[in-house]
Protein backbone atom coordinates (compact mmCIF):
# COMPACT_ATOMS: atom_id res chain seq x y z
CA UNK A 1 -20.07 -10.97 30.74
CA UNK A 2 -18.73 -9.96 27.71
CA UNK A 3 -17.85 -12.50 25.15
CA UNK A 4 -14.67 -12.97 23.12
CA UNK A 5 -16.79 -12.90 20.16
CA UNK A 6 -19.07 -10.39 21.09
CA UNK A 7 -15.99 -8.43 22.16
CA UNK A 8 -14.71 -8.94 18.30
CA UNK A 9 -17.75 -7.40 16.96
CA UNK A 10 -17.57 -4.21 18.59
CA UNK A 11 -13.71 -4.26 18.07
CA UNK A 12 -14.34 -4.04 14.19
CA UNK A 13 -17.33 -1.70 14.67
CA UNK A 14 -14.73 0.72 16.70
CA UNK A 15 -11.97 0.26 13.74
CA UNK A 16 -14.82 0.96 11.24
CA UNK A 17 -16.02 4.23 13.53
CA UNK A 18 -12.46 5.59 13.43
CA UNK A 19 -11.99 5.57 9.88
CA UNK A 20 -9.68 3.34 9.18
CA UNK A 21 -8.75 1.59 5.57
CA UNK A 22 -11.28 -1.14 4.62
CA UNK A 23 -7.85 -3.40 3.46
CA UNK A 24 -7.18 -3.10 7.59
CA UNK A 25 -10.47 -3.68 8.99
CA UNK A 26 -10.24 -6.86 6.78
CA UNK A 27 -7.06 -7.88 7.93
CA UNK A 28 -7.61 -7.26 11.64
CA UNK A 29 -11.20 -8.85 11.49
CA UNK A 30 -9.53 -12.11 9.82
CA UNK A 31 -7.15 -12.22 12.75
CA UNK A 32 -8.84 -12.19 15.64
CA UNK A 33 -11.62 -14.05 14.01
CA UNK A 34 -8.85 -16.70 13.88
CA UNK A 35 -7.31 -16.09 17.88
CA UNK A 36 -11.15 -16.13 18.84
CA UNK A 37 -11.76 -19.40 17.40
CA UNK A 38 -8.68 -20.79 18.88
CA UNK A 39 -9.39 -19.29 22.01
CA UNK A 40 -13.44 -21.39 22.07
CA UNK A 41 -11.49 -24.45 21.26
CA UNK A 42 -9.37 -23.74 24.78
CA UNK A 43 -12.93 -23.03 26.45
CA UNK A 44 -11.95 -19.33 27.00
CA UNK A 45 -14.91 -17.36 25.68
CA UNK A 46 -14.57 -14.76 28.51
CA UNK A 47 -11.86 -12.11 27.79
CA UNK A 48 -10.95 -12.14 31.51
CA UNK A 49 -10.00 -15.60 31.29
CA UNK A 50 -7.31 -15.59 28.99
CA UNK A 51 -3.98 -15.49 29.95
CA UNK A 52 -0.25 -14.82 27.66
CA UNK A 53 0.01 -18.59 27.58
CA UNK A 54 -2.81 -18.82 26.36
CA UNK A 55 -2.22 -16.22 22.96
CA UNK A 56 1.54 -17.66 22.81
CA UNK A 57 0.35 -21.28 22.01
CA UNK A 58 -1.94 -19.54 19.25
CA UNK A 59 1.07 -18.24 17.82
CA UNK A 60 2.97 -21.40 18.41
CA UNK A 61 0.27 -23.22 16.28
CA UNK A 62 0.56 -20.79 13.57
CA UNK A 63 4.37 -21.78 13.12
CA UNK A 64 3.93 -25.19 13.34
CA UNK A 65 1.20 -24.56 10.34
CA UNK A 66 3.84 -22.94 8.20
CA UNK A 67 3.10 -18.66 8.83
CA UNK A 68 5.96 -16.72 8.14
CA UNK A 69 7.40 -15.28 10.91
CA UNK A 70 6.26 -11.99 9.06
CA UNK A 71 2.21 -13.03 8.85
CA UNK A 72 2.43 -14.45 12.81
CA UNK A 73 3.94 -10.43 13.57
CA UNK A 74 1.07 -9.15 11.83
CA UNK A 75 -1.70 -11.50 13.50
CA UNK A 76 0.24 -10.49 16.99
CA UNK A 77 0.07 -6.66 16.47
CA UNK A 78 -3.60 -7.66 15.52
CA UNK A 79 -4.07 -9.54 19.10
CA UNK A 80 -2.17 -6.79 20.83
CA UNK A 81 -4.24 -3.87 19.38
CA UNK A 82 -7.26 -6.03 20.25
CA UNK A 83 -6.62 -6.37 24.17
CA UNK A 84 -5.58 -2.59 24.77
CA UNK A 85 -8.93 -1.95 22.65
CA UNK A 86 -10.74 -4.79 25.37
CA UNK A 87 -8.62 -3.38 28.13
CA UNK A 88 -9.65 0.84 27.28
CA UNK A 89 -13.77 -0.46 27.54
CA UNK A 90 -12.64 -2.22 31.15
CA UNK A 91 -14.03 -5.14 29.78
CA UNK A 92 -10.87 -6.84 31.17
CA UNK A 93 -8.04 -5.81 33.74
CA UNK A 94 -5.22 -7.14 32.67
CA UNK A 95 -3.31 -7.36 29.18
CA UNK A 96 -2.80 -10.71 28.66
CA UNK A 97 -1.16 -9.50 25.00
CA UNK A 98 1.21 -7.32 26.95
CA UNK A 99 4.11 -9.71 27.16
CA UNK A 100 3.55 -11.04 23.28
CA UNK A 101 7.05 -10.78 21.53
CA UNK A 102 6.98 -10.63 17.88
CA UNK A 103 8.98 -13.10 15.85
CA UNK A 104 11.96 -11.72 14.58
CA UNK A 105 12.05 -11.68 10.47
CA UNK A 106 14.04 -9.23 7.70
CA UNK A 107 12.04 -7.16 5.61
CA UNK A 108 13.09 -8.34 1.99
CA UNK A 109 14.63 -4.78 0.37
CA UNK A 110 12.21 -3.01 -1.93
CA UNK A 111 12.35 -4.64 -5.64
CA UNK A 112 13.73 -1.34 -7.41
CA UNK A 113 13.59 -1.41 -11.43
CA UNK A 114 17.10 -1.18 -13.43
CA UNK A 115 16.56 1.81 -16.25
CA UNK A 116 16.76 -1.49 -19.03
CA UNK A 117 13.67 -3.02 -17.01
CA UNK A 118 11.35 0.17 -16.85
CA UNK A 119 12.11 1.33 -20.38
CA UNK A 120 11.56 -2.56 -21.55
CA UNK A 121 7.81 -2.07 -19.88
CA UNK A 122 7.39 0.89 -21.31
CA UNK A 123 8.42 -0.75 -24.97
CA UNK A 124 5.93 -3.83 -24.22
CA UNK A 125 3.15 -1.14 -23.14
CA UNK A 126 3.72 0.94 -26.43
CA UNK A 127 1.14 0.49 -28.59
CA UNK A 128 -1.73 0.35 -25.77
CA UNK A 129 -2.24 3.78 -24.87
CA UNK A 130 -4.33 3.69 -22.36
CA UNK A 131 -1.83 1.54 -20.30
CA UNK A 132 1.22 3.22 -21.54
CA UNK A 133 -0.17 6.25 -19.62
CA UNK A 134 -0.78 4.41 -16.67
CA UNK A 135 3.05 2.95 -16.63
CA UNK A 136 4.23 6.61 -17.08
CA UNK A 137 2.11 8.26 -14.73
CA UNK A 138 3.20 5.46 -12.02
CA UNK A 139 6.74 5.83 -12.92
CA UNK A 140 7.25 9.67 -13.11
CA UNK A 141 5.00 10.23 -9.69
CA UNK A 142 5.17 7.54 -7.78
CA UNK A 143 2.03 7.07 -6.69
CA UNK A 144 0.07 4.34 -5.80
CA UNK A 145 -2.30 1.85 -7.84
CA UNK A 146 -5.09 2.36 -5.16
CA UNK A 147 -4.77 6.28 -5.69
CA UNK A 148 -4.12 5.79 -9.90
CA UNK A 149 -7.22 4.22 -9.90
CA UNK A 150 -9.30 6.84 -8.04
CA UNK A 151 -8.12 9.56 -9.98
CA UNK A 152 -10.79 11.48 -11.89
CA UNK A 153 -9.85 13.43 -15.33
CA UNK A 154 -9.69 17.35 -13.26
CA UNK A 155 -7.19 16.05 -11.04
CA UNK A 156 -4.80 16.60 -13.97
CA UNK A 157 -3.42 20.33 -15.14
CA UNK A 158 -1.77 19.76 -18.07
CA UNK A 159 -1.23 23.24 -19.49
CA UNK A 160 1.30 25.75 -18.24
CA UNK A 161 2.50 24.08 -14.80
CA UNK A 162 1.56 20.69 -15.14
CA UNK A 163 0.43 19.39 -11.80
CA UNK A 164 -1.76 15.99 -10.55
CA UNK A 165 -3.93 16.19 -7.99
CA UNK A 166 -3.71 12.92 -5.63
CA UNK A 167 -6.93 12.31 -3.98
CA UNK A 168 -6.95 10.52 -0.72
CA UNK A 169 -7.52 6.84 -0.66
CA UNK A 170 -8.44 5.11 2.19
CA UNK A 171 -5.85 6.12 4.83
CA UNK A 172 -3.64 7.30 2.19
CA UNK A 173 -2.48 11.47 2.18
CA UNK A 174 -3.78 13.87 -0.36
CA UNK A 175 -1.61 15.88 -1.99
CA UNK A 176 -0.68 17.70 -5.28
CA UNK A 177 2.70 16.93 -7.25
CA UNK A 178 3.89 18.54 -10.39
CA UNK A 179 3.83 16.14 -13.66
CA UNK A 180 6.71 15.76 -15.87
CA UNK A 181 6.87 16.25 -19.85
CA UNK A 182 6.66 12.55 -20.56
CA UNK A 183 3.48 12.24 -18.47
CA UNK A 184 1.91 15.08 -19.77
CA UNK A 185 2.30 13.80 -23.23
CA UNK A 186 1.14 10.14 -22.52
CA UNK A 187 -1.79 11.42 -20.77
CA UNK A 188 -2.73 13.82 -23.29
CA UNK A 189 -2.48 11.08 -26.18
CA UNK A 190 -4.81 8.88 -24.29
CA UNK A 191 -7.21 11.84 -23.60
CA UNK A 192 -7.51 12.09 -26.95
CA UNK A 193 -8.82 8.33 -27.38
CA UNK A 194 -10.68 8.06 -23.76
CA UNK A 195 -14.05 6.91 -24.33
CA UNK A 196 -16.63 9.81 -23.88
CA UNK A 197 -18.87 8.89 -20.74
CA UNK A 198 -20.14 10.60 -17.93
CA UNK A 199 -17.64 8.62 -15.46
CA UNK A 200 -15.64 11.57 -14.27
CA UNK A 201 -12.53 8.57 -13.84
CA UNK A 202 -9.50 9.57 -16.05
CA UNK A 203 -9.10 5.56 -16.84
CA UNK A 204 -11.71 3.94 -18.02
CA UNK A 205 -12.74 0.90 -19.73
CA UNK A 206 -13.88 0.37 -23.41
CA UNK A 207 -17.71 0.97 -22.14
CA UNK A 208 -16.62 3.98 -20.13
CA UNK A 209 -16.73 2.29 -16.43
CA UNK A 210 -13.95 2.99 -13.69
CA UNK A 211 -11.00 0.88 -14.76
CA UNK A 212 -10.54 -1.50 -11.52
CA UNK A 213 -7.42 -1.60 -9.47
CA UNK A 214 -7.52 -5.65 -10.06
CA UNK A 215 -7.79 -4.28 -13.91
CA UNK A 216 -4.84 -2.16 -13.89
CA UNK A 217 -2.68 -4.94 -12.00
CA UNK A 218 -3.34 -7.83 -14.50
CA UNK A 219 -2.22 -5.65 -17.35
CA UNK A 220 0.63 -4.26 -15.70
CA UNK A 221 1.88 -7.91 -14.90
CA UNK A 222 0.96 -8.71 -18.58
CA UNK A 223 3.17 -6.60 -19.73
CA UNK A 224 6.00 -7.37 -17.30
CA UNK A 225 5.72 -10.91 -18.40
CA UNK A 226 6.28 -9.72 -22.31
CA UNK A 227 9.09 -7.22 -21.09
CA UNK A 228 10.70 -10.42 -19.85
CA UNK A 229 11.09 -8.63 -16.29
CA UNK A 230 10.82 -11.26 -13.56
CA UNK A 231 9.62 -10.96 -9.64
CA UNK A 232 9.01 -7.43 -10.13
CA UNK A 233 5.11 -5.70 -8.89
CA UNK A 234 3.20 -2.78 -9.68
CA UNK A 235 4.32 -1.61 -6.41
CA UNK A 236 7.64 -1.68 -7.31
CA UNK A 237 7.40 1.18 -9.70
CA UNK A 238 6.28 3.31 -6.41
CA UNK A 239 9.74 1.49 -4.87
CA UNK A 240 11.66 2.74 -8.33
CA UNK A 241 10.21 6.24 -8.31
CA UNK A 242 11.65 6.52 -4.66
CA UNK A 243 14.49 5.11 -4.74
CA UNK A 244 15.43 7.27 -8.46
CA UNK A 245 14.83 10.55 -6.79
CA UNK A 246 16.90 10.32 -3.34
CA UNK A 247 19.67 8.63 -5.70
CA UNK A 248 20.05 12.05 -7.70
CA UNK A 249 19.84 14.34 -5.03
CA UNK A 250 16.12 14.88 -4.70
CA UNK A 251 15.55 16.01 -0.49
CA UNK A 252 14.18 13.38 1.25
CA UNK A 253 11.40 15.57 3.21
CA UNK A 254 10.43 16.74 -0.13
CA UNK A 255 10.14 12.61 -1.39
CA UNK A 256 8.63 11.61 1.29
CA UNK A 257 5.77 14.53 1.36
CA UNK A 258 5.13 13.76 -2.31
CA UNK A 259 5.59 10.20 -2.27
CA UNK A 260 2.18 10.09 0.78
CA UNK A 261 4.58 8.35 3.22
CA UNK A 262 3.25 8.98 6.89
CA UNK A 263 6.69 8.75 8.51
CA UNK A 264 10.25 10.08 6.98
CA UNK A 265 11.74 6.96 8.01
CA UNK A 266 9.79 4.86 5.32
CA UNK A 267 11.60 7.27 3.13
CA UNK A 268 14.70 6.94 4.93
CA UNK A 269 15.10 3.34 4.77
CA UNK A 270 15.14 3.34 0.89
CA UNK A 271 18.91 5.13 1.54
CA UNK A 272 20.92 1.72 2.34
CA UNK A 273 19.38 0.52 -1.41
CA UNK A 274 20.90 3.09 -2.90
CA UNK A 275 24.54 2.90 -4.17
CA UNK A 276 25.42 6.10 -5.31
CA UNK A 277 23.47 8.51 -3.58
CA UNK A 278 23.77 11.89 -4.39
CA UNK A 279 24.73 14.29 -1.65
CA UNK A 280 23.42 17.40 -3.54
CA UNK A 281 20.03 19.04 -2.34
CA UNK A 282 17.77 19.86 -5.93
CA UNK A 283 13.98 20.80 -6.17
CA UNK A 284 13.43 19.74 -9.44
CA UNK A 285 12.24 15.59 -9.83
CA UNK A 286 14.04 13.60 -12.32
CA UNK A 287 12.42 12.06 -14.98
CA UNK A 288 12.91 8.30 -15.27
């Protein structure tokens, strides 16, 4: 017999075999870490044994410990990903997760900067030019922190057709996007001060290390809390960028190729945000 928590182990060594993002291993490890635990307090340490009654009252407990109805979804696409996984070995029959429903819960609409917010960042940013180039290059391409960070000082063509080169990070797509005046010009003011070291990262700290994702973040929401802007992210500058180029006409297959998304319809949900969206097809990006 299989265990439940030998049956975990290989479930993450499987996740970790395929490639996926280190954020999801994480996430799915935690959870069924969790369901296992609850399931060896039941005396159900065999996967065979465990029946949908048995996975519903985990889920039950987690509600009656205060998860949102959107972190008890997430721990049940967890439990249902792990049973096919059991189920594909034949380490079990039957799909006990099978008849799992998720909780139903809205998805809060993406926090989208007003023009006064953004250029009020960019005006508490001004005088740091290292992060005034990070703002702007997050603003005019959308990309994310995870894939700012990573970005090394050749991804960036600033002469003749300005283009950034968006390396892949984690599960996230690669792909090149052109740069805007006001990025070039931020980027090549900072170039100018960047500390010489042999780190090929194009931000890096005073000593000339990789500047950290967790770095990035707490001056970002430094500077939100000077430009007075409340409950907004750094990912909402990524929600801003979207949302600013379907509103003026931008195609969405052409957003949603540049912005990484996996599936047009992430793109296409932005739409119902957006109150006056331009009909018009145009190639060229606006600047925000």
């Amino acid at each position: 017999m299989v265990s439940l928590r030998d049956a975990h182990q290989q479930f993450i060594d499987h996740l970790k075999g395929k490639s996926r993002a280190s954020a999801t291993i994480l996430a799915y490890g935690k959870d069924i870490d969790q369901l296992v635990a609850h399931l060896e307090s039941a005396d159900k340490q065999d996967p065979a044994l465990v029946e949908t009654a048995d996975l519903q009252l985990f889920m039950d407990n987690l509600a009656k410990e205060n998860y949102t109805p959107k972190s008890i979804s997430r721990k049940t696409n967890s439990t249902k990903t792990f049973f096919k996984f059991l189920k594909t070995l034949n380490i079990i029959t039957n799909d006990p997760a099978g008849g799992l429903e998720h909780p139903k819960f809205e998805n809060k609409p993406p926090r989208i900067l007003s023009k006064l917010e953004y250029r009020a960042l960019r005006d508490a940013a001004r005088a740091d030019v290292r992060m005034i180039a990070v703002i702007e290059l997050l603003l005019q391409t959308g990309i994310r922190i995870g894939e700012l960070a990573k970005l090394r000082v050749e991804d960036l063509i600033l002469t003749d057709s300005p283009t950034l080169h968006v390396p892949p990070f984690e599960d996230t797509r690669e792909r090149t996007m052109p740069l805007n005046k006001p990025a070039v010009e931020v980027v090549a003011k900072y170039l100018e001060v960047r500390p010489k070291t042999p780190s090929h990262s194009l931000f890096v700290t005073k000593t000339g290390r990789p500047l950290l994702i967790r770095n990035i973040r707490t001056a970002i929401d430094r500077y939100f809390r000077i430009a007075g802007i409340k409950g907004a992210k750094v990912n909402d500058m990524r929600h801003t960028w979207v949302a600013h180029q379907l509103s003026s006409g931008v195609p969405m297959t052409m957003v949603s190729k540049l912005a990484g998304h996996k599936r047009l319809s992430t793109t296409e949900r932005y739409l119902q945000f957006i109150q006056n969206h331009n009909g018009e097809s145009k190639v060229k990006l606006e600047e925000l």
